[in-house]
C-alpha atoms as a PDB file:
ATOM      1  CA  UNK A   1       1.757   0.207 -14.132  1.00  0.00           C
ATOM      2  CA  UNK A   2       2.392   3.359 -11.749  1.00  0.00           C
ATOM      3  CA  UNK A   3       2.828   5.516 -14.450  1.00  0.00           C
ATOM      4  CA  UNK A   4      -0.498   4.696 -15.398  1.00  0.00           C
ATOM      5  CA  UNK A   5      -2.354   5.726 -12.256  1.00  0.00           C
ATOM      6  CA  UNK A   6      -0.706   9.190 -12.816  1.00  0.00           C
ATOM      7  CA  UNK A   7       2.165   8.405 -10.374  1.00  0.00           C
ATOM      8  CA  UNK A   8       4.834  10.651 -11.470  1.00  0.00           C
ATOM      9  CA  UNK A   9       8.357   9.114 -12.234  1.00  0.00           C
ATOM     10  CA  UNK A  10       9.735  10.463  -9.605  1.00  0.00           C
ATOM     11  CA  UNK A  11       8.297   8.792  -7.068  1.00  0.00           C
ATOM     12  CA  UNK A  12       8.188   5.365  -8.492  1.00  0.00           C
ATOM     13  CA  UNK A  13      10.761   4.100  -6.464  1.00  0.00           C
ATOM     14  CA  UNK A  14       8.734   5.484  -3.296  1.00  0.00           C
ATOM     15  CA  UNK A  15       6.084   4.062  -4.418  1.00  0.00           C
ATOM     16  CA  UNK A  16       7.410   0.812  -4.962  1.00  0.00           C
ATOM     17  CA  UNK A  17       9.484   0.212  -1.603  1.00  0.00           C
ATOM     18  CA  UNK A  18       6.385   1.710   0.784  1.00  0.00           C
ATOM     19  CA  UNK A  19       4.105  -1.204  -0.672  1.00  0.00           C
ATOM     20  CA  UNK A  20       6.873  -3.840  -0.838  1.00  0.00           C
ATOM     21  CA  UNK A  21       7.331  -2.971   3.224  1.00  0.00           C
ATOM     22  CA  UNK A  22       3.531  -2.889   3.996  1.00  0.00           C
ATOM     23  CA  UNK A  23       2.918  -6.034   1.742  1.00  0.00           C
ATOM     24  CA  UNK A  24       5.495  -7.995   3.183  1.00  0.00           C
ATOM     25  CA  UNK A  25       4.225  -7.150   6.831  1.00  0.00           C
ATOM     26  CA  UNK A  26       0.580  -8.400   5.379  1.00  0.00           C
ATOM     27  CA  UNK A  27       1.728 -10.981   3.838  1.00  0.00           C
ATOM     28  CA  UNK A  28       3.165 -12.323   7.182  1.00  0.00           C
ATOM     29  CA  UNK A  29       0.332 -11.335   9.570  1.00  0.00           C
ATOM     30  CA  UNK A  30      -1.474 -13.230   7.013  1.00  0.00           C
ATOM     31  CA  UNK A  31      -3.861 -10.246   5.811  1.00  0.00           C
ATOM     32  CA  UNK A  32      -2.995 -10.872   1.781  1.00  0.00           C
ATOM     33  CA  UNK A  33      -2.136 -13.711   0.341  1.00  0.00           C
ATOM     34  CA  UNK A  34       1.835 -14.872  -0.147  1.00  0.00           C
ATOM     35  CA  UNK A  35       1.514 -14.602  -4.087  1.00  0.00           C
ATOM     36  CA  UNK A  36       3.614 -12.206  -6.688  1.00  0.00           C
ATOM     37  CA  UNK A  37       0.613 -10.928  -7.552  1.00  0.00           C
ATOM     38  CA  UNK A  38       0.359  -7.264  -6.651  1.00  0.00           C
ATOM     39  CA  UNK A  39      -2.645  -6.087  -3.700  1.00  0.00           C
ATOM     40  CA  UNK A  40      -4.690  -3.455  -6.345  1.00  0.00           C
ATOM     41  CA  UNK A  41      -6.153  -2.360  -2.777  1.00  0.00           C
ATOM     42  CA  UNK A  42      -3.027  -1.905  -1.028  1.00  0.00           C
ATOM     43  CA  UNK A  43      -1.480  -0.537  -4.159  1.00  0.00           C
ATOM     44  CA  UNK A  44      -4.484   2.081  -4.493  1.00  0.00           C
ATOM     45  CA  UNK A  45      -3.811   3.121  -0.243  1.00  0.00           C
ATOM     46  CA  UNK A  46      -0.094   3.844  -1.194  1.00  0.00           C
ATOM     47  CA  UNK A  47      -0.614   6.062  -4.116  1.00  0.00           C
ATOM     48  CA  UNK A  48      -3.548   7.614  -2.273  1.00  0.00           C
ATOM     49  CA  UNK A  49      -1.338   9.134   0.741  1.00  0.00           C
ATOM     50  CA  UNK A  50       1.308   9.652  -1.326  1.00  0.00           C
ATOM     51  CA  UNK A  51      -1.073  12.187  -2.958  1.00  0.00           C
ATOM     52  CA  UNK A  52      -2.153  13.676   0.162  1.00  0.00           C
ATOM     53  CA  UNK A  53       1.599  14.187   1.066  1.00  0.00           C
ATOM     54  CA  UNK A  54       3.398  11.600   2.660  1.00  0.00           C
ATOM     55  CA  UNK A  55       6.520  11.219   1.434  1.00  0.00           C
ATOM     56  CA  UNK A  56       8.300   8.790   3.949  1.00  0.00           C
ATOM     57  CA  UNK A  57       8.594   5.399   3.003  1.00  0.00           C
ATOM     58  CA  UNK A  58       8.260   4.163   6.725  1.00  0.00           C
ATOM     59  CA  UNK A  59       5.538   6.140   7.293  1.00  0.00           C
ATOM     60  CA  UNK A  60       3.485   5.670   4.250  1.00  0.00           C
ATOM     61  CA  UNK A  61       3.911   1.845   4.623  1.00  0.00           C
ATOM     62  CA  UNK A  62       2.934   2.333   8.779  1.00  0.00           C
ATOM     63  CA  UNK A  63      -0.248   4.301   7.528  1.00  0.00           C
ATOM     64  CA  UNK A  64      -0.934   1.782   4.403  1.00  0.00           C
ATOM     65  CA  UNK A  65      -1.108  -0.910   6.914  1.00  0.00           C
ATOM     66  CA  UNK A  66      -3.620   0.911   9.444  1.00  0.00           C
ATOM     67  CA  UNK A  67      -5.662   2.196   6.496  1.00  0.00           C
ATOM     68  CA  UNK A  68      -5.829  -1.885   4.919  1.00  0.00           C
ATOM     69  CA  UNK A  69      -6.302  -3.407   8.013  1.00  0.00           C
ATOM     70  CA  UNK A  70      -8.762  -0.802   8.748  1.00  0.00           C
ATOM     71  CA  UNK A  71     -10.714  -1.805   5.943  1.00  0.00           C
ATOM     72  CA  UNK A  72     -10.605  -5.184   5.896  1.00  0.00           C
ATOM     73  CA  UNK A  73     -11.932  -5.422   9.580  1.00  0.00           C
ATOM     74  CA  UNK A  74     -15.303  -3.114   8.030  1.00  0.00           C
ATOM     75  CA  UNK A  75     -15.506  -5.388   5.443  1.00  0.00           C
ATOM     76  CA  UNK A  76     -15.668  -8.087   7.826  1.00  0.00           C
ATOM     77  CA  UNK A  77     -18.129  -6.597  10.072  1.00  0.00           C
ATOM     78  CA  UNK A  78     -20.020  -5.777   7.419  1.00  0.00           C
END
């Protein structure tokens, strides 16, 4: 599935355990469902600052959660 978005193999794994970190703190605040079913949105904010250069886990799931919460809160405004 990453490798399809044009995540390189590399970071995969970074990939993988910065959204398992942020979805499991959403999941609890109660933000995203408690499903297997992977958050496209969250998914897309991961792979999006990974892009733009974060490369630490902790901090790309920190600025994931912001950036989700962020939106959802517009959304709900809106």
């Amino acid at each position: 599935m990453l490798v399809e978005r044009g995540v390189g193999v590399m970071n995969v794994e970074l990939v993988s355990e910065a959204y398992a970190i942020a979805a499991n703190y959403l999941r609890r605040s109660g933000a995203i469902r408690d499903t297997l079913v992977t958050d496209e949105r969250l998914l897309e904010i991961v792979i999006k600052l990974l892009q733009h250069g974060e490369f630490n886990k902790i901090r790309l799931a920190n600025k994931a959660i912001v950036r989700f919460e962020a939106q959802s809160e517009a959304k709900a405004v809106a």
